[in-house]
Protein backbone atom coordinates (compact mmCIF):
# COMPACT_ATOMS: atom_id res chain seq x y z
CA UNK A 1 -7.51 -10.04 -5.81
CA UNK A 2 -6.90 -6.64 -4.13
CA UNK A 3 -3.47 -5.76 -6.31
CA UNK A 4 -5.40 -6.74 -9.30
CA UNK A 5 -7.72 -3.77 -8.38
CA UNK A 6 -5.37 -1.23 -7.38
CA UNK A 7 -3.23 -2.08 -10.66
CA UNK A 8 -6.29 -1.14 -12.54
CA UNK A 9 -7.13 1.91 -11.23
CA UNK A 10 -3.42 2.68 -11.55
CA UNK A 11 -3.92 1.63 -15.44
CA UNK A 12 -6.67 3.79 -15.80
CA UNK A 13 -4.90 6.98 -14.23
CA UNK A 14 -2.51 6.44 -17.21
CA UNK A 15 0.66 5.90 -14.55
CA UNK A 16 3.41 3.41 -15.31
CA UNK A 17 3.85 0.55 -12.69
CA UNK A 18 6.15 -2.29 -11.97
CA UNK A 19 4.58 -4.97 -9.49
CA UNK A 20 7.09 -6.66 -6.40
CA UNK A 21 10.39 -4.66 -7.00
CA UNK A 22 12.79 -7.05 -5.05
CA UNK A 23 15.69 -4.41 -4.70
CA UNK A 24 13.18 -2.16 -2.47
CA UNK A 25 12.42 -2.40 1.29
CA UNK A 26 9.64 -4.30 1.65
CA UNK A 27 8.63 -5.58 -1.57
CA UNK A 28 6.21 -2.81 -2.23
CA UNK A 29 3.57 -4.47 -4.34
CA UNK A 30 3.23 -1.86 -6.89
CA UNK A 31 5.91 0.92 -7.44
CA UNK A 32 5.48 4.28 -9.45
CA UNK A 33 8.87 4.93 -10.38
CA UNK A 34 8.08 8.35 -12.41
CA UNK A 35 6.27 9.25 -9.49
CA UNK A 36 9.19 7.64 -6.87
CA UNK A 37 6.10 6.13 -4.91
CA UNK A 38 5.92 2.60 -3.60
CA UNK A 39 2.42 1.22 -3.05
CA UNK A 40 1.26 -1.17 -0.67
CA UNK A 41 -2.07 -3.21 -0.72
CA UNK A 42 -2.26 -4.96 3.13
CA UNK A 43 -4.82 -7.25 3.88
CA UNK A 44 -6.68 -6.64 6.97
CA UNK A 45 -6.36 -9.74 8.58
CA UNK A 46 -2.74 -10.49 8.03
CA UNK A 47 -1.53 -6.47 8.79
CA UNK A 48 -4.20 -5.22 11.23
CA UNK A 49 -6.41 -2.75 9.64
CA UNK A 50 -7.67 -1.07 12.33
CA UNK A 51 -11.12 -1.06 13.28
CA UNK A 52 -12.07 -3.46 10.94
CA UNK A 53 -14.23 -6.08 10.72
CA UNK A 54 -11.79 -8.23 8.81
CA UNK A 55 -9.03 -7.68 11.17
CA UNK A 56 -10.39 -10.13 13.61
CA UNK A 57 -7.88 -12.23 15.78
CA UNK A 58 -8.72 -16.45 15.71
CA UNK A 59 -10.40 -18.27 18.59
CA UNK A 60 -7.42 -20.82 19.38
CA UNK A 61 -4.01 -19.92 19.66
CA UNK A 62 -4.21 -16.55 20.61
CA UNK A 63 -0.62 -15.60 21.60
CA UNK A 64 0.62 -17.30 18.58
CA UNK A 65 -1.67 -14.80 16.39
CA UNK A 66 -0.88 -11.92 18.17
CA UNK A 67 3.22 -12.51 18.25
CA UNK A 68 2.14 -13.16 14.00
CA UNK A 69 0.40 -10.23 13.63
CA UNK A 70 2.55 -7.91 15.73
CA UNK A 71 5.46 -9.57 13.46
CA UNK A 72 3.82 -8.39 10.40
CA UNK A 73 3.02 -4.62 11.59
CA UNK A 74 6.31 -3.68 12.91
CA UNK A 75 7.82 -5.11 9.57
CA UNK A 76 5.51 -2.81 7.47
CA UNK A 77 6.62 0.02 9.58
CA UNK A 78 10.76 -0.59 8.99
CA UNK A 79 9.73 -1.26 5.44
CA UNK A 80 7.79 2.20 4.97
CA UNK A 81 10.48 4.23 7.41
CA UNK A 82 13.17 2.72 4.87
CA UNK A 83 11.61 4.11 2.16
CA UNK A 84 10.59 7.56 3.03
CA UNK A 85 14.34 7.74 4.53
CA UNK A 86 15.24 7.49 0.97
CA UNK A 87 12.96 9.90 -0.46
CA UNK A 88 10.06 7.27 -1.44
CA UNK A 89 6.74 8.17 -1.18
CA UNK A 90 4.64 4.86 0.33
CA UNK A 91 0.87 4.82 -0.14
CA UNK A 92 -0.88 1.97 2.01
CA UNK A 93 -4.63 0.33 0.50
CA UNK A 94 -6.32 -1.91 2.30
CA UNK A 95 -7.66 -4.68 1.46
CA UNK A 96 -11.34 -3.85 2.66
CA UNK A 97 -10.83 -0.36 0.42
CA UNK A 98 -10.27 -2.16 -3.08
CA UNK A 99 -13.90 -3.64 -3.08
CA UNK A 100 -15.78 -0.48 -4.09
CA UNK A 101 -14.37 0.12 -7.30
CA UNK A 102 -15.11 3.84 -7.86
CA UNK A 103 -14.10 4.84 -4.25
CA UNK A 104 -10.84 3.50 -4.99
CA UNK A 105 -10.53 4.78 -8.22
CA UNK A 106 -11.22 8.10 -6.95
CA UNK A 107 -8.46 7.60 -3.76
CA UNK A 108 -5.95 6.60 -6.43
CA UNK A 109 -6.68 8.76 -8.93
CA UNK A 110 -6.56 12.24 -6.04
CA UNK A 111 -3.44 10.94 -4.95
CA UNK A 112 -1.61 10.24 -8.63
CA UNK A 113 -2.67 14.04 -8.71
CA UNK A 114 -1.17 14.99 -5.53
CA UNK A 115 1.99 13.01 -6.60
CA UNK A 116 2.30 14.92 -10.00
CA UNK A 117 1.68 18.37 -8.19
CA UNK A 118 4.48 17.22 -6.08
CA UNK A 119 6.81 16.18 -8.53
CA UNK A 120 5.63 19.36 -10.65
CA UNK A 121 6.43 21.94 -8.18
CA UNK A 122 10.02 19.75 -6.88
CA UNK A 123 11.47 20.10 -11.12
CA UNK A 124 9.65 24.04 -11.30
């Protein structure tokens, strides 16, 4: 399970986490509240990773799918807009990006960094 991965790597970067917090937009799927950063892990298929090979669109009813998909995209977007508007930082993993584990240990570990720099500087 992608979130599975993505909460380990969080766990090993030694950064709190809460999982589905209900009174944010968008149910972020894992949220840094130290860090005031909401996480998102999208699968491919359902939100359209682009250029992917896992992002492909079924055979038979194609408008259907596409109405879906376009559904689930512009809903990620007001969910992500919402939080940055107040003051959230929103990290998106995909799906396809949580099966090398070191590679994404190493993405989530640089941007936990980042984050703290950020939050460093923003208390300084």
């Amino acid at each position: 399970m992608p979130e599975r991965a993505v909460c380990s790597g969080v766990r090993r970067a030694g950064v709190r986490f809460r999982m589905h917090a209900r009174e944010l937009p968008g149910r972020p799927d894992i949220v840094l509240p130290e860090l005031h950063t909401a996480i998102f892990v999208h699968g491919c298929f359902w939100h359209r990773h682009p250029r992917c090979k896992f992002a492909y669109t079924p055979k038979s009813r194609i408008e259907f799918w596409r109405k879906k998909f376009a559904e689930n995209v512009a809903r990620d977007r007001r969910a992500s807009r919402a939080l940055r508007q107040s003051g959230w930082h929103v990290l998106n993993i995909w799906e396809c990006k949580t099966m090398d584990q070191v590679q994404l240990f190493r993405r989530i570990s640089r941007e936990i960094s980042r984050l703290k720099g950020r939050a460093y500087r923003r208390t300084s």
